[in-house]
PDB file of N, CA and C in Angstrom:
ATOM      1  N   UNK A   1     -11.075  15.474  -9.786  1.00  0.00           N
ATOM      2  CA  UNK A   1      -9.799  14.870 -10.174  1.00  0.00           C
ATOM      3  C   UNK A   1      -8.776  15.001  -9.041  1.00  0.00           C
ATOM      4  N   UNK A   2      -8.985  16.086  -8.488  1.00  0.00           N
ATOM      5  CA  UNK A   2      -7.576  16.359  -7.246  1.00  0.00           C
ATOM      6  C   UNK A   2      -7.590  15.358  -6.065  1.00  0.00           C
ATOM      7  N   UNK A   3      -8.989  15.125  -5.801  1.00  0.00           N
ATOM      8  CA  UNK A   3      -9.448  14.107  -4.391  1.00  0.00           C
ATOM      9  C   UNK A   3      -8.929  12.807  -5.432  1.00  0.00           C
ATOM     10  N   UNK A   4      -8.997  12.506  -5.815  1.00  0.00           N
ATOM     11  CA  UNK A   4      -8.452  10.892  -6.398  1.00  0.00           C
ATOM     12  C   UNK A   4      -7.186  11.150  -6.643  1.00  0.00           C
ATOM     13  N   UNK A   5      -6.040  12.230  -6.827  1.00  0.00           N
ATOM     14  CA  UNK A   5      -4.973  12.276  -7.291  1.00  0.00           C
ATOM     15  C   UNK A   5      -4.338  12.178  -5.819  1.00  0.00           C
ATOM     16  N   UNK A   6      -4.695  12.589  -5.061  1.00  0.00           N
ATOM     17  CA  UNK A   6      -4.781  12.557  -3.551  1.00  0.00           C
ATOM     18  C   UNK A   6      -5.048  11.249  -3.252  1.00  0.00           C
ATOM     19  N   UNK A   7      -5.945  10.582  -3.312  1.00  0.00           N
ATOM     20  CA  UNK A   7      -5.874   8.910  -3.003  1.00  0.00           C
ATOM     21  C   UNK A   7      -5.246   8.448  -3.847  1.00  0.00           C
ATOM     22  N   UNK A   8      -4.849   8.471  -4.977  1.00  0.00           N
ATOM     23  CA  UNK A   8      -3.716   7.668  -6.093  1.00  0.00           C
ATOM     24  C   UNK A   8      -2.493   7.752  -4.960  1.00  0.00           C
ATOM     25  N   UNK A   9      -2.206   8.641  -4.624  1.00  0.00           N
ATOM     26  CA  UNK A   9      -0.582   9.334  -4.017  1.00  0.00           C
ATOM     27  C   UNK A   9      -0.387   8.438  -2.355  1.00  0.00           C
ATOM     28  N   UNK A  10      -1.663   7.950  -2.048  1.00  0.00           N
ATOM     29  CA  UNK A  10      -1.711   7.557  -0.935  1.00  0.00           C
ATOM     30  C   UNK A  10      -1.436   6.157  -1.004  1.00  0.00           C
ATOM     31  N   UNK A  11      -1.992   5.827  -2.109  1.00  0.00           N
ATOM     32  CA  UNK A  11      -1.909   4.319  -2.458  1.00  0.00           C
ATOM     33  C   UNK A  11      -0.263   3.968  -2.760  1.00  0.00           C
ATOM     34  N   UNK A  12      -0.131   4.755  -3.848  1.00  0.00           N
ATOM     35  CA  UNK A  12       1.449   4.811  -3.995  1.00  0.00           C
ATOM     36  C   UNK A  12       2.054   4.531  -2.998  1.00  0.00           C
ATOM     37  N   UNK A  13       2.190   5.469  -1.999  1.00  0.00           N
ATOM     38  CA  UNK A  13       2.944   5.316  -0.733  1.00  0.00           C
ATOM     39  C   UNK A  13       3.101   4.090  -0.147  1.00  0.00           C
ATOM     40  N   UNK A  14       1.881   3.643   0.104  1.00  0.00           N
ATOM     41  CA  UNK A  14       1.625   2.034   0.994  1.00  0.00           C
ATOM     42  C   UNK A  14       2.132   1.070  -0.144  1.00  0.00           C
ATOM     43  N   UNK A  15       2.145   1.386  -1.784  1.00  0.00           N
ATOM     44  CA  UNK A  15       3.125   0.546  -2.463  1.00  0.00           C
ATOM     45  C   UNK A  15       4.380   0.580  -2.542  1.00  0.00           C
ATOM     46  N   UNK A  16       4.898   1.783  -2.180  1.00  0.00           N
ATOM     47  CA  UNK A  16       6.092   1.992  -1.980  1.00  0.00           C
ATOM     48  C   UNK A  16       6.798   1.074  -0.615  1.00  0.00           C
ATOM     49  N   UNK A  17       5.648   1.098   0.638  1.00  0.00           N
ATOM     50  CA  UNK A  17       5.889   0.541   1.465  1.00  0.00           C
ATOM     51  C   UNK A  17       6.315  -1.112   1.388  1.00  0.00           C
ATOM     52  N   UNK A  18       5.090  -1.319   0.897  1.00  0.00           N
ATOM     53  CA  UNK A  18       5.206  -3.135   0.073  1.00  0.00           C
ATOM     54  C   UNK A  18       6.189  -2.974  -0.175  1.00  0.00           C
ATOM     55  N   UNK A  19       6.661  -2.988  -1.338  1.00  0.00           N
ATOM     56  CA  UNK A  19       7.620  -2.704  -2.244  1.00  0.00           C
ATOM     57  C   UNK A  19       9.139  -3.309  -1.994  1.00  0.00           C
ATOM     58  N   UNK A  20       8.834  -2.216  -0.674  1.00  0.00           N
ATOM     59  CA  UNK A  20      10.215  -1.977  -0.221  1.00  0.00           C
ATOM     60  C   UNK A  20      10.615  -3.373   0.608  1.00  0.00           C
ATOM     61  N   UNK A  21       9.556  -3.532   1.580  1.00  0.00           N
ATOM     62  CA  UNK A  21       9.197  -4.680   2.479  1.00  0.00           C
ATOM     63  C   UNK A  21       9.767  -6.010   2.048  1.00  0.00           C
ATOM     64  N   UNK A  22       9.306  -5.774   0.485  1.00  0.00           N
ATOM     65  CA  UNK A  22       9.407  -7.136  -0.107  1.00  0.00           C
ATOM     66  C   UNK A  22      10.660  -7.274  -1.314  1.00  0.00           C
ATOM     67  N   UNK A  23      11.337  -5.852  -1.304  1.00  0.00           N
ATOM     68  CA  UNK A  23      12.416  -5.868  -2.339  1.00  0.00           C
ATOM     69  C   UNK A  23      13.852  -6.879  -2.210  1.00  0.00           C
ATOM     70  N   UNK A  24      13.723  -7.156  -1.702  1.00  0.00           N
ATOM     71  CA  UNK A  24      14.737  -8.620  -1.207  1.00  0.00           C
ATOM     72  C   UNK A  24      13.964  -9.848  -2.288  1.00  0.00           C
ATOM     73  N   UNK A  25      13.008  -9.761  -2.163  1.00  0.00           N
ATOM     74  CA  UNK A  25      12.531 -11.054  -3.013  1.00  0.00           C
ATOM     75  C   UNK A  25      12.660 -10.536  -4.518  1.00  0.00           C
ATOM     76  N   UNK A  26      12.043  -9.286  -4.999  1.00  0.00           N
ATOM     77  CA  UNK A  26      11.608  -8.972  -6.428  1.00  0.00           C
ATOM     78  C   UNK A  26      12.902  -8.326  -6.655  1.00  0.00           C
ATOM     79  N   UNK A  27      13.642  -7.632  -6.145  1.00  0.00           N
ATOM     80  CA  UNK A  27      14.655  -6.579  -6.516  1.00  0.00           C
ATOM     81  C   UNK A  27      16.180  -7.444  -6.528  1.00  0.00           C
ATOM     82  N   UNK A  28      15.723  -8.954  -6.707  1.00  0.00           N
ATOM     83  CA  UNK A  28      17.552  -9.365  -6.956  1.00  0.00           C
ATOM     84  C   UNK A  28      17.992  -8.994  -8.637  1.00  0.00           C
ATOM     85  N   UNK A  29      16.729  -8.480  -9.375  1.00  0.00           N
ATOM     86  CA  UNK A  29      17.359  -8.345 -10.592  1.00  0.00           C
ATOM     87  C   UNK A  29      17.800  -6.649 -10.361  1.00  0.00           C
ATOM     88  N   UNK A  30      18.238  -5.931 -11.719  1.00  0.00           N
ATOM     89  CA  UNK A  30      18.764  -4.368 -10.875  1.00  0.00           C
ATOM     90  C   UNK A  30      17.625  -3.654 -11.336  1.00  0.00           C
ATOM     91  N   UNK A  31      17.978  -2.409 -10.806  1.00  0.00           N
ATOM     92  CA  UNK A  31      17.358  -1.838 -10.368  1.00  0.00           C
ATOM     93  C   UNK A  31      16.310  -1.472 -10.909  1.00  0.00           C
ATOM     94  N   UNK A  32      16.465  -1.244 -12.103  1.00  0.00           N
ATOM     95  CA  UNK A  32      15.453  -0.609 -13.973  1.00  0.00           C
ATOM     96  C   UNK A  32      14.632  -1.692 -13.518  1.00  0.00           C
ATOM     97  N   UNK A  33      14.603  -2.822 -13.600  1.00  0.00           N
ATOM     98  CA  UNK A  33      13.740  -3.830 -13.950  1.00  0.00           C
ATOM     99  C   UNK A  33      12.686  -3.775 -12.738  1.00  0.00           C
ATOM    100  N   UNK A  34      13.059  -3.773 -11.581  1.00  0.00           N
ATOM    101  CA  UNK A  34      12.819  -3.809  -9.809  1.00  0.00           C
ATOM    102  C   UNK A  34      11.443  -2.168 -10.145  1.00  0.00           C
ATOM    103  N   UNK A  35      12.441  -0.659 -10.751  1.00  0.00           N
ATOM    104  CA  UNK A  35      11.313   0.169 -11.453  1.00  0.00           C
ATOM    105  C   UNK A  35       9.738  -0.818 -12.462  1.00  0.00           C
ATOM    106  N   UNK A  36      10.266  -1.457 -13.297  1.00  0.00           N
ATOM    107  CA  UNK A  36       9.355  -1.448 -14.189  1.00  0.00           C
ATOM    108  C   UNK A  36       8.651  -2.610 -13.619  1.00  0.00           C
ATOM    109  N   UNK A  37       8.511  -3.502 -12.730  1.00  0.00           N
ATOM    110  CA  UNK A  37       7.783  -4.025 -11.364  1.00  0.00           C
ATOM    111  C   UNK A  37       7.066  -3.007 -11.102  1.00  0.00           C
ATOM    112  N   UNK A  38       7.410  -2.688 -10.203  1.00  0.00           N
ATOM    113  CA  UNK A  38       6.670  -1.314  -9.145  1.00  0.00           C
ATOM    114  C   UNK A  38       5.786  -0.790 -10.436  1.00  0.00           C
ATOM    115  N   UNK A  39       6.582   0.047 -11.556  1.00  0.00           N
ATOM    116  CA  UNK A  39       5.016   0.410 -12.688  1.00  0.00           C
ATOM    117  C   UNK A  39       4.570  -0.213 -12.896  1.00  0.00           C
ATOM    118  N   UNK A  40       4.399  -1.098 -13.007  1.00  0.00           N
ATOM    119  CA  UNK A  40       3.170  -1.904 -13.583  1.00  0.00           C
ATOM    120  C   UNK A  40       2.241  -2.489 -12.574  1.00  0.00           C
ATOM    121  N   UNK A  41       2.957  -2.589 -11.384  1.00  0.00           N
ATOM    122  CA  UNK A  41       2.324  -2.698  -9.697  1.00  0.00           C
ATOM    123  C   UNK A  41       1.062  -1.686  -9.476  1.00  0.00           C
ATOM    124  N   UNK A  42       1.802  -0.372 -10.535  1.00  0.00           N
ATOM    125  CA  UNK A  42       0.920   1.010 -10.149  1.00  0.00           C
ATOM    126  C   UNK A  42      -0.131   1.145 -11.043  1.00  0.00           C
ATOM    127  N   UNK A  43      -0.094   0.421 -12.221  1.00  0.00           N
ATOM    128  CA  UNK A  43      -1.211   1.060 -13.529  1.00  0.00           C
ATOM    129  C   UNK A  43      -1.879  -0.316 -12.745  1.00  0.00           C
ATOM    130  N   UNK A  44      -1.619  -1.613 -12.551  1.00  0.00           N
ATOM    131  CA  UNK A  44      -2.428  -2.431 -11.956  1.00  0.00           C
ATOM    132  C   UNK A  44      -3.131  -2.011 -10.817  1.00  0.00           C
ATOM    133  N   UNK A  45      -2.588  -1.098  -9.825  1.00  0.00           N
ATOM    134  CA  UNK A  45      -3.539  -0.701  -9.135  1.00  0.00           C
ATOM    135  C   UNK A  45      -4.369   0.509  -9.468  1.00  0.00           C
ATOM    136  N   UNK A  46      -4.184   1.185 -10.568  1.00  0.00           N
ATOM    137  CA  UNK A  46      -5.224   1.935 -10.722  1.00  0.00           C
ATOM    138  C   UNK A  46      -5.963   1.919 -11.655  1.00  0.00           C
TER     139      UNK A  46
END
């Protein structure tokens, strides 16, 4: 479980990276919503 919680955390990151990259496009609504993007970004990727 720890080695995959460890690649979950890694993945995160590089979504965080996206994310961010691209928050000009997804993030004109505020901020809560721009969150509940990104979660569902995250259960989709895992």
């Amino acid at each position: 479980m720890k080695p995959r919680t460890i690649d979950v955390f890694e993945d995160m990151r590089q979504l965080l990276v996206f994310a961010m990259s691209t928050s000009q496009i997804i993030c004109e609504q505020p901020v809560v919503k721009c969150r509940r993007l990104l979660k569902n970004a995250l259960l989709l990727a895992l």
